[in-house]
Protein backbone atom coordinates (compact mmCIF):
# COMPACT_ATOMS: atom_id res chain seq x y z
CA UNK A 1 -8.46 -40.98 22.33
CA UNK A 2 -5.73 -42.49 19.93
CA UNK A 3 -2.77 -43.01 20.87
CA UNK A 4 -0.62 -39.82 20.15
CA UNK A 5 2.28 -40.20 17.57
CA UNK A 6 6.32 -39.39 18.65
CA UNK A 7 7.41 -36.33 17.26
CA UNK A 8 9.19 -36.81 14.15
CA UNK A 9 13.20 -37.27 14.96
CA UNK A 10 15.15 -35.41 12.48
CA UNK A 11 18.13 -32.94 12.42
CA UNK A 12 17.52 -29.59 11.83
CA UNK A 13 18.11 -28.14 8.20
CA UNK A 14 20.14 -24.81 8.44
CA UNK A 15 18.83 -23.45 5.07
CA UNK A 16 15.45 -23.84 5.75
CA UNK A 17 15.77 -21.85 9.01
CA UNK A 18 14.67 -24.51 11.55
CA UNK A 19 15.18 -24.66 14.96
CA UNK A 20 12.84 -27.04 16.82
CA UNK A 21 10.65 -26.33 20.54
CA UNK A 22 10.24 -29.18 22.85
CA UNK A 23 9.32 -27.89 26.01
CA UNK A 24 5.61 -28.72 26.75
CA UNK A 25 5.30 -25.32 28.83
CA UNK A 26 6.35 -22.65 25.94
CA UNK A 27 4.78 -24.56 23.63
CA UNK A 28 1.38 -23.93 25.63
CA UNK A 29 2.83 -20.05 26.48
CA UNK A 30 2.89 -19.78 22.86
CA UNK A 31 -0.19 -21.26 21.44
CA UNK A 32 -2.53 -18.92 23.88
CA UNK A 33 -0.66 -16.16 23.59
CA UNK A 34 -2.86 -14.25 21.47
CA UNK A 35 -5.79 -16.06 22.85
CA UNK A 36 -8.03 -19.08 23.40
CA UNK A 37 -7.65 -21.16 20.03
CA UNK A 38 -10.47 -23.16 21.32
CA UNK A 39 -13.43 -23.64 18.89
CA UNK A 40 -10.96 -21.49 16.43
CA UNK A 41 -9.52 -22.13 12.98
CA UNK A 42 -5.59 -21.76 13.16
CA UNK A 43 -3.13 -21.44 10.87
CA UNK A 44 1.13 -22.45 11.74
CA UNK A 45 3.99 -22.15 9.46
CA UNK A 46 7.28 -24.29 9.95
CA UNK A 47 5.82 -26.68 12.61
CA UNK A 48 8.73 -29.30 12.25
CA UNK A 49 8.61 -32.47 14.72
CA UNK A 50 5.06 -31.18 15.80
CA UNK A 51 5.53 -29.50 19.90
CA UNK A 52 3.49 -26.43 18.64
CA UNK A 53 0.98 -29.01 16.68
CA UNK A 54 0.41 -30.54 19.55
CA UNK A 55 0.12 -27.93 22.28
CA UNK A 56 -2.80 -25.98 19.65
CA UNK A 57 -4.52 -29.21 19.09
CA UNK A 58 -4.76 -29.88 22.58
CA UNK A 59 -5.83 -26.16 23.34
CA UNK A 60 -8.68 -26.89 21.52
CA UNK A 61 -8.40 -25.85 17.89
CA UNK A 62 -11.43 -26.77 16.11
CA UNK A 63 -9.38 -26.95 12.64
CA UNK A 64 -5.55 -26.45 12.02
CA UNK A 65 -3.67 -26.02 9.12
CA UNK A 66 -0.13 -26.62 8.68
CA UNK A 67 2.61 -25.23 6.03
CA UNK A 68 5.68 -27.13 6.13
CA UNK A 69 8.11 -27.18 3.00
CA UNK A 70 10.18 -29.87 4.81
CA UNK A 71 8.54 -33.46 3.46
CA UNK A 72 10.14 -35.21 6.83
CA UNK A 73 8.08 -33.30 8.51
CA UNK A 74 4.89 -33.01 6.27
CA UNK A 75 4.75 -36.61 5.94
CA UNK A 76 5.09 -37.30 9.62
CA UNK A 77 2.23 -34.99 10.31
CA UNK A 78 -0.17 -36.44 7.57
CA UNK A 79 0.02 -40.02 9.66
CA UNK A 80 -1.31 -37.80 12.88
CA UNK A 81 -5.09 -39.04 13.82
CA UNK A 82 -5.72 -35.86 13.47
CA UNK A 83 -5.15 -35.41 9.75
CA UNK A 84 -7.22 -38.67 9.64
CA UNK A 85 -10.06 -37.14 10.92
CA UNK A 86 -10.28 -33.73 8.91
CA UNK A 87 -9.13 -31.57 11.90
CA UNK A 88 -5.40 -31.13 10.69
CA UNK A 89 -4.62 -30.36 7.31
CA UNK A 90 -0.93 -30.02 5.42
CA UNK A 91 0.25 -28.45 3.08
CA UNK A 92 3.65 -28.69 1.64
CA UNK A 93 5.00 -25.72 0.36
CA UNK A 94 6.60 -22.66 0.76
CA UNK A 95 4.95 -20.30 2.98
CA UNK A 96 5.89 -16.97 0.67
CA UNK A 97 4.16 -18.67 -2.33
CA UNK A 98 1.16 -19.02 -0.72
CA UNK A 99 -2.27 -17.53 -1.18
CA UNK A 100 -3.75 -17.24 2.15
CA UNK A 101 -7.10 -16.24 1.02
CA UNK A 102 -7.64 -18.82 -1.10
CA UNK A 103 -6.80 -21.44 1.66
CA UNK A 104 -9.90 -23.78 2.17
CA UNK A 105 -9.49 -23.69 5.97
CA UNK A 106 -10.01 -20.03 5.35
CA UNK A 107 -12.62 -20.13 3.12
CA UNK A 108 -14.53 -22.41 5.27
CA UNK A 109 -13.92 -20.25 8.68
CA UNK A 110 -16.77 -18.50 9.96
CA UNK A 111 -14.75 -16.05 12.11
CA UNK A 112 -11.00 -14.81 11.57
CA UNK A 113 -8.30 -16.91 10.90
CA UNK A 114 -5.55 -17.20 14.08
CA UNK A 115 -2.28 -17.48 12.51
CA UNK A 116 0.23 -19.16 15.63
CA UNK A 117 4.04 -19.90 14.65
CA UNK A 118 7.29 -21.07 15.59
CA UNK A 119 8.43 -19.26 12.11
CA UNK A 120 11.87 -19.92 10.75
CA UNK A 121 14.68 -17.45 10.89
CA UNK A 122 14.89 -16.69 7.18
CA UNK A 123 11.05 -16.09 6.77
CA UNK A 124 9.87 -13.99 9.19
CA UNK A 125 9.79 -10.54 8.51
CA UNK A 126 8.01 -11.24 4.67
CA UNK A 127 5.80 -13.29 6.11
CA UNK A 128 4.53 -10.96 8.62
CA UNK A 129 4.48 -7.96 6.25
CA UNK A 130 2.36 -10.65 4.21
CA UNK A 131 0.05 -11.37 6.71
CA UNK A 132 -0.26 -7.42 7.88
CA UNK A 133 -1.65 -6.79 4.51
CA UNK A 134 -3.97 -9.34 4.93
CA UNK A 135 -7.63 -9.01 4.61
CA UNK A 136 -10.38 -9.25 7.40
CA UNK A 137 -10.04 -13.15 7.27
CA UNK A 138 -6.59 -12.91 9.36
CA UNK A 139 -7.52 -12.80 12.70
CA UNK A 140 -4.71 -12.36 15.99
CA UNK A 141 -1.41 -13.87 15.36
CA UNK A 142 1.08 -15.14 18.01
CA UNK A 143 4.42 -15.36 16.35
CA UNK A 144 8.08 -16.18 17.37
CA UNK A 145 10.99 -14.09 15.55
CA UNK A 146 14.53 -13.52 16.69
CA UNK A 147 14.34 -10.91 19.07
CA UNK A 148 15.88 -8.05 17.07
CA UNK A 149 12.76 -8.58 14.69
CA UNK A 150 9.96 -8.89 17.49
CA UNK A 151 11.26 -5.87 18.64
CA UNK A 152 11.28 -3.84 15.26
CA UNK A 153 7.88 -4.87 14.52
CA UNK A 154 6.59 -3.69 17.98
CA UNK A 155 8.60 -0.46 18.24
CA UNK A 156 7.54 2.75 19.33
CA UNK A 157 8.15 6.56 17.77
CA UNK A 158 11.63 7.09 19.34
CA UNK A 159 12.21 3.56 20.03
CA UNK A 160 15.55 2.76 18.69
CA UNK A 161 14.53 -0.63 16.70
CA UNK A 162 11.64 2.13 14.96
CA UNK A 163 11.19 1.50 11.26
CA UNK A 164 9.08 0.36 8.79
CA UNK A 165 8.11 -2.48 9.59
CA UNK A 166 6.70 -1.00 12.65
CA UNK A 167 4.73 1.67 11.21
CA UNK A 168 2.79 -0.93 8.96
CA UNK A 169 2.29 -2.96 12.09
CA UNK A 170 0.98 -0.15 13.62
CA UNK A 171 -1.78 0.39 10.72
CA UNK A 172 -3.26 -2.64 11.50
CA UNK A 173 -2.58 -4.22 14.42
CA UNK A 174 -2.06 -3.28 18.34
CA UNK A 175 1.67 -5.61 19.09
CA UNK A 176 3.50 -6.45 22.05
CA UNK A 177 5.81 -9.09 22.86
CA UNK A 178 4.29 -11.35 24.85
CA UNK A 179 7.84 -13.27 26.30
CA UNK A 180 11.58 -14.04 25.15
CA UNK A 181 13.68 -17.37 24.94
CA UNK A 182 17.01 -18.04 25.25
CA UNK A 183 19.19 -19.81 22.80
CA UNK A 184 19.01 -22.83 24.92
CA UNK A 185 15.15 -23.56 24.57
CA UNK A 186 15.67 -24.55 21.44
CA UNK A 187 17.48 -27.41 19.24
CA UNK A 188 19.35 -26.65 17.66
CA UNK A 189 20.36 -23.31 19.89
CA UNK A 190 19.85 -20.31 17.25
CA UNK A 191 22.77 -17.41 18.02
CA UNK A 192 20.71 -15.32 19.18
CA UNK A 193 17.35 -14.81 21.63
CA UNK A 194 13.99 -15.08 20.16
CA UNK A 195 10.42 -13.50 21.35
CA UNK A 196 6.75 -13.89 20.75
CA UNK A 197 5.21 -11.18 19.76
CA UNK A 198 1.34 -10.74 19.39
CA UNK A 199 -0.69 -8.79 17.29
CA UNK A 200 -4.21 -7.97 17.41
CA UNK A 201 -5.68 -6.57 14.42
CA UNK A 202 -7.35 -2.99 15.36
CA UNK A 203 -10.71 -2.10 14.79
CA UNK A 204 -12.04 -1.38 11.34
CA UNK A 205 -12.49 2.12 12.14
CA UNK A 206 -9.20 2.42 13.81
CA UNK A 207 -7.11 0.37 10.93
CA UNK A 208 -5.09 2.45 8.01
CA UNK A 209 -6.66 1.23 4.79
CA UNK A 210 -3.93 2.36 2.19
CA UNK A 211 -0.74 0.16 2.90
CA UNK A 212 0.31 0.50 -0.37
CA UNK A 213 0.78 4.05 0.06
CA UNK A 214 2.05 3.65 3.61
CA UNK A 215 4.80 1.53 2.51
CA UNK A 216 6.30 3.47 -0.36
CA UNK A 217 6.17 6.70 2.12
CA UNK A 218 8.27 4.16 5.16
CA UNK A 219 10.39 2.60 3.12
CA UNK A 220 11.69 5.92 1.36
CA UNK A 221 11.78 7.63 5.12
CA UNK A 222 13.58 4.50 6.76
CA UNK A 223 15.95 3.81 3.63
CA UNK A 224 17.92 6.94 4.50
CA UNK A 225 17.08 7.45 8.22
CA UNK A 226 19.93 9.60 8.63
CA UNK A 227 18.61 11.85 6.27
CA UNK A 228 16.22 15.00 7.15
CA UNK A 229 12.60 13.81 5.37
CA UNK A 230 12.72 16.56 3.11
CA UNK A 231 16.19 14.66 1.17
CA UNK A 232 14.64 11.18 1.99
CA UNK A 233 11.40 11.67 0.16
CA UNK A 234 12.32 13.67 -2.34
CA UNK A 235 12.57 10.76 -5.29
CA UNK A 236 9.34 9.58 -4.33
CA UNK A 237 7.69 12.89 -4.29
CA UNK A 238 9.08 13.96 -7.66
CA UNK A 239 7.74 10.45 -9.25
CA UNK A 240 4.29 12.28 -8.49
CA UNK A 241 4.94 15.48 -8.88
CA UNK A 242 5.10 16.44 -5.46
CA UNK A 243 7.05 19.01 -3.72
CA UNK A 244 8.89 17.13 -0.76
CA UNK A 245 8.83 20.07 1.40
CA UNK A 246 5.35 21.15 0.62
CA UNK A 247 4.28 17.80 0.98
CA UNK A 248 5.81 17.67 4.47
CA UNK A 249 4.30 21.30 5.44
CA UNK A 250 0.79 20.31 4.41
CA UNK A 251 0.87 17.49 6.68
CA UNK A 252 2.24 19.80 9.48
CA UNK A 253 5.73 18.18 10.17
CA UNK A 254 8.94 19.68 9.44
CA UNK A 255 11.33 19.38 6.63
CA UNK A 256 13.80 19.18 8.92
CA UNK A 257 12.81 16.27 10.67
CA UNK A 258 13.73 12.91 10.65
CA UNK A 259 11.70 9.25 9.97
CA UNK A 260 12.48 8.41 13.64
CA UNK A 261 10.53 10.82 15.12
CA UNK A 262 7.17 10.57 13.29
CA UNK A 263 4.26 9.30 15.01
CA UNK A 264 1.75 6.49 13.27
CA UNK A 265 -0.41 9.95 12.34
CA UNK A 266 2.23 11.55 10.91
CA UNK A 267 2.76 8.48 8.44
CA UNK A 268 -0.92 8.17 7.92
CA UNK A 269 -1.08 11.96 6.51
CA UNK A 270 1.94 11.81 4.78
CA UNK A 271 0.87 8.43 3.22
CA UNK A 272 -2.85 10.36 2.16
CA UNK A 273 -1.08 13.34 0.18
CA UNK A 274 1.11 10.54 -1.52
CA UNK A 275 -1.92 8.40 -2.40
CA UNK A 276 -3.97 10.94 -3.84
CA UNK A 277 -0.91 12.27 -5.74
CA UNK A 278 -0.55 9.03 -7.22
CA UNK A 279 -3.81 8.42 -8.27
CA UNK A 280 -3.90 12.25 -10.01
CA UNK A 281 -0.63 11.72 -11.47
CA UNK A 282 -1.66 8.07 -13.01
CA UNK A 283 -5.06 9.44 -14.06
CA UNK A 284 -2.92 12.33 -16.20
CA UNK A 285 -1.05 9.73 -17.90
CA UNK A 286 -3.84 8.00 -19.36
C-alpha cells in the first residue's frame, strides 16, 4: 500500500466555516454512523486536511467524492494515491451550486449515494434541506451540524427545537443523532457543541412525495409560531383561494391550534389540500 500522505497543515478560514477533526476515533464514529461504507459510493462536503477522507477510505469506500471550495485543501487531496487511482475524486466548488444528480460518481452508482460530512457551520441547514429533496439516488447520510441544528432537524411534535426543518426531515427520512462533541474536539474549537445526526431515507411507500407543498404549508406555520394556524396560514391560503379555517377543519385540526403541536400527518394533509388548491387555482389562470 502507498505510503499515506500528511494531512494538509493549514489554518482554519472563519468565512468558509471550517473547523477541522483529528481524532482517529470520531473520525471512524462518524464515517459508520449511518452504516458500512464498504463496497459503497460516498459523497463528503468540506473535508479540509483529510481525517474524515481518510477514516471512509479506510472503511472501505469503493468510490468517494469530495467537495471542497478551499484550493489548499483540494489540491492537497488531488496528490492522495487515491485520486491517482480513480477511487477519490474532487471537486472544487461550492457545495450549494452543485447539481448532485448530475455528479458522475452518482451517475455511475449502482445503489444509493451515502452522503458522510464534517459540514461547515455556515452551510448546513441548505445543504441538508438540499439533499432531503433529493431523489432516490441519495442514499443514508451521516452528518455533523452544531448541535442546535442536529437537534431541529431531528425534533419531535412538542419537542421544543420543532420546526420546519423537522417536518421535511420527517417526509423523507427516519433521524436521530447518533453522538455530540465538545468544542474541544475540534481545531479550531467552534463556540458551541456539535452532533451527528443520521438519516435514513424511509421507504418509498412510507416517504411524502410533495415537498414543495410541504414546505410552503411549514414555513408559513413556523414563520409565526406564536400565532394560532388559522392567522399563520391565512396569506398562503388566500394566494389559492382557500379558506384558512376550512382548510384546517377539512384536515381535522383546529383553527385554534398552533404549528408546534401538529404531527408529520397533520402536515401531510394540510400540505394535500394546499397542493391540489394550487394546481386548480394555476389551471384557472391559464
Amino acid at each position: 500500500m502507498p505510503d499515506r500522505p500528511e494531512f494538509t497543515q493549514a489554518r482554519a478560514r472563519k468565512a468558509l466555516g471550517q473547523h477541522f477533526l483529528f481524532d482517529p476515533d470520531i473520525l471512524r464514529r462518524t464515517a459508520l454512523a449511518a452504516g458500512p461504507v464498504d463496497g459503497r459510493t460516498v459523497i463528503e462536503v468540506g473535508p479540509g486536511p483529510g481525517g474524515l477522507t481518510r477514516a471512509l477510505l479506510d472503511a472501505g469506500a469503493a468510490h468517494l467524492t469530495c467537495v471542497e471550495a478551499d484550493d489548499r485543501f483540494a489540491d492537497a487531496l488531488r496528490a492522495w494515491p487515491e485520486a491517482n487511482e480513480g477511487r477519490l475524486d474532487i471537486i472544487q466548488q461550492d457545495a450549494r451550486k452543485i447539481d448532485w444528480a448530475q455528479l458522475p460518481a452518482v451517475s455511475r452508482a449502482d445503489q444509493p449515494v451515502m452522503i458522510v460530512a464534517n459540514l461547515p457551520y455556515n452551510v448546513g441547514t441548505p445543504l441538508l434541506i438540499n439533499w432531503l429533496k433529493a431523489g432516490p439516488w441519495r442514499g443514508e447520510m451521516a452528518l455533523m451540524f452544531q448541535k442546535e441544528v442536529a437537534e431541529r432537524a431531528c425534533a419531535k411534535s412538542g419537542d421544543r427545537q420543532y420546526g420546519r426543518l423537522a417536518v421535511l426531515t420527517a417526509a423523507v427520512c427516519d433521524a436521530h443523532i447518533a453522538f455530540t462533541l465538545p468544542p474541544g474536539a475540534f481545531k479550531p474549537p467552534p463556540k458551541v457543541d456539535s452532533a451527528v445526526a443520521v438519516f435514513k431515507p424511509l421507504s418509498a411507500d412510507a416517504r411524502y412525495r410533495d415537498l414543495a407543498s410541504l414546505e410552503k404549508v411549514t414555513t408559513a406555520a413556523f414563520g409565526q409560531r406564536r400565532k394560532m394556524l388559522r392567522a399563520s396560514l391565512k396569506s398562503l391560503a388566500k394566494a389559492v383561494q382557500l379558506n384558512a379555517v376550512h382548510w384546517l377543519e377539512s384536515c381535522k385540526i383546529d383553527p385554534t391550534s398552533r404549528a408546534e403541536t401538529l404531527t408529520q400527518n397533520d402536515f401531510r394533509a394540510l400540505a394535500d389540500k394546499f397542493g391540489e388548491a394550487f394546481d386548480a387555482h394555476r389551471a384557472d389562470q391559464r
